[in-house]
Protein backbone atom coordinates (compact mmCIF):
# COMPACT_ATOMS: atom_id res chain seq x y z
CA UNK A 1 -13.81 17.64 15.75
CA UNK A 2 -12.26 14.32 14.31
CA UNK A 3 -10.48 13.98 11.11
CA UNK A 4 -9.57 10.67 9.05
CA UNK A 5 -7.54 10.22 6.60
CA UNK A 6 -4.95 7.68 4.99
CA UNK A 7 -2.32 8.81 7.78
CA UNK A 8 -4.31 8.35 10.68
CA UNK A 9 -7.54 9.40 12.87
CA UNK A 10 -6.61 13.21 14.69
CA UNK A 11 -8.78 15.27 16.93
CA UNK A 12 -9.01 18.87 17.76
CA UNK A 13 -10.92 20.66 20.60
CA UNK A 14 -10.57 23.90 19.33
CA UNK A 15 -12.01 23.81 15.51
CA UNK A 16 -13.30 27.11 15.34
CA UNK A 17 -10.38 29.59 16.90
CA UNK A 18 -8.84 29.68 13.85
CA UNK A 19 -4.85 28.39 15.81
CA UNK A 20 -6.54 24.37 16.06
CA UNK A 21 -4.12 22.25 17.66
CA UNK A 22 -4.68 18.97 16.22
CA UNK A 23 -3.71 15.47 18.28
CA UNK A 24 -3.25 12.29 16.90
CA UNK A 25 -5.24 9.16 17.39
CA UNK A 26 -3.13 6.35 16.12
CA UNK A 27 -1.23 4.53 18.78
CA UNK A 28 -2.53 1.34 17.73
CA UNK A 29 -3.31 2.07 14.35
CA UNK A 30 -2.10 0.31 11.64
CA UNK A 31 -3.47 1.42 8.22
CA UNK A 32 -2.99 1.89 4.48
CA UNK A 33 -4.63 3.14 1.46
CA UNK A 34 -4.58 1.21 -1.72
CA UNK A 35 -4.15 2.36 -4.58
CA UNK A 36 -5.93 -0.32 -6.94
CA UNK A 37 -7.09 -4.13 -6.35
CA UNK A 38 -4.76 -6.73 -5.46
CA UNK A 39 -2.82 -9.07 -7.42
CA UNK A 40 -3.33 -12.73 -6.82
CA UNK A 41 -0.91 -15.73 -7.24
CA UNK A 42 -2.58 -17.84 -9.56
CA UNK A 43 -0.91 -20.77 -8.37
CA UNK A 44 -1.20 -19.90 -4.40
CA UNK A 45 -3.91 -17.76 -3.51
CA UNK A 46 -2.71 -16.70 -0.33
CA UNK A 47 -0.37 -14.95 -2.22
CA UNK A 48 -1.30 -11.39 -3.24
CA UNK A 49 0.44 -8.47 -3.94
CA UNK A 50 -1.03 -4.54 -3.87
CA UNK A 51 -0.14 -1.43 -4.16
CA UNK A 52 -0.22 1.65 -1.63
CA UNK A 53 -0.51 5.86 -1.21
CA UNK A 54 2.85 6.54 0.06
CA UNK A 55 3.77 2.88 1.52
CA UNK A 56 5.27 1.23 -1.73
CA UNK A 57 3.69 -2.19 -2.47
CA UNK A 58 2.73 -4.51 0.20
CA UNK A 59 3.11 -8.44 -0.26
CA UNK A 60 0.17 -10.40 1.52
CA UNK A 61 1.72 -13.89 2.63
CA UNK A 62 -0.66 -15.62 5.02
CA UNK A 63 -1.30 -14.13 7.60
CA UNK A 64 0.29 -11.00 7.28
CA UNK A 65 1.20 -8.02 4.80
CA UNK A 66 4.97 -7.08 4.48
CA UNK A 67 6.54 -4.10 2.88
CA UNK A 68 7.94 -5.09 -0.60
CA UNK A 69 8.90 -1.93 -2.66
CA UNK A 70 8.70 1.83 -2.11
CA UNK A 71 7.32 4.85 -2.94
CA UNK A 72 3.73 5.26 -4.24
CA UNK A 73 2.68 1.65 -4.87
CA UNK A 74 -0.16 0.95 -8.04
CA UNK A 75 -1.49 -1.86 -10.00
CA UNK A 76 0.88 -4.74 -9.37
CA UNK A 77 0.84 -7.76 -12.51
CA UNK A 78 1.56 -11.40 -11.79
CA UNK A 79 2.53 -13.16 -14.49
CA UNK A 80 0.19 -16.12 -15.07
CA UNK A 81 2.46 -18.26 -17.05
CA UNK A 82 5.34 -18.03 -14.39
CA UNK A 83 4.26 -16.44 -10.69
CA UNK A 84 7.10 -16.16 -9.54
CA UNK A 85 7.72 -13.13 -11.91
CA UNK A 86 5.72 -9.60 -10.79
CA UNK A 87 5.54 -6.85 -12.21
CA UNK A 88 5.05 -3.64 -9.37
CA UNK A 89 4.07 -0.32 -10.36
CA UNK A 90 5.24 2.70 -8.25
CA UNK A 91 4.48 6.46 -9.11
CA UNK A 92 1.74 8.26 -10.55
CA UNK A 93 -0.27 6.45 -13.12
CA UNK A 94 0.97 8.11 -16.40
CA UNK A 95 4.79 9.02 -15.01
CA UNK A 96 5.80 6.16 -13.13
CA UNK A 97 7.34 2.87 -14.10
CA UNK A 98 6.78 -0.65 -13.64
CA UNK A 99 9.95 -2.80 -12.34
CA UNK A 100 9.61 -5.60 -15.01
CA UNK A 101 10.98 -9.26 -14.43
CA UNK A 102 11.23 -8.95 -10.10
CA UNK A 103 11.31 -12.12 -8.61
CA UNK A 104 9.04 -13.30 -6.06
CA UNK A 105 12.09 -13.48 -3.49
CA UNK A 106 12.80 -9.69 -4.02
CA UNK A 107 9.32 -8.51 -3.41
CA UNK A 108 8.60 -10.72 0.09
């Protein structure tokens, strides 16, 4: 039996005898789960930003995503007047908090 999830692909040969020993499939694996759409730069579009389940939010800088804050990453807001100002969520919806006025040099 295989099982996927947002940590990883496992397998187990022995489902059913109720002790399964379960193996992990993810030595090249790279993978996340986001938690709501990406942000884009208005002025740079290969510039997004997007929170993650369990991986903080994740900065998207062509070519390549890099780690940017922790925790549980959400909806991340660029601000459209200036970019360089974001906005991250991180928590649960209704008890976390947004870090208001980060700078796009402490998020990359």
């Amino acid at each position: 039996m295989y099982l996927g999830n947002d940590g990883g692909v496992y397998r187990t040969a022995n489902f059913t005898s109720g002790n399964a020993v379960w193996g992990q499939l993810n030595n090249s694996l790279s993978l996340t789960q986001f938690s709501r759409g990406p942000a884009l730069n208005p002025g740079d579009i290969d510039i997004a930003l997007a929170g993650t389940q369990d991986n903080g939010t994740l900065r998207y800088g062509n070519p390549l995503w890099n780690w940017s804050t922790c925790g549980d990453g959400g909806a991340v807001v660029i601000d459209p007047l200036v970019p360089g100002n974001i906005h991250p969520h991180t928590g649960p919806l209704k008890t976390g908090h947004f870090y208001l006025g980060l700078t796009a040099d402490k998020v990359s």
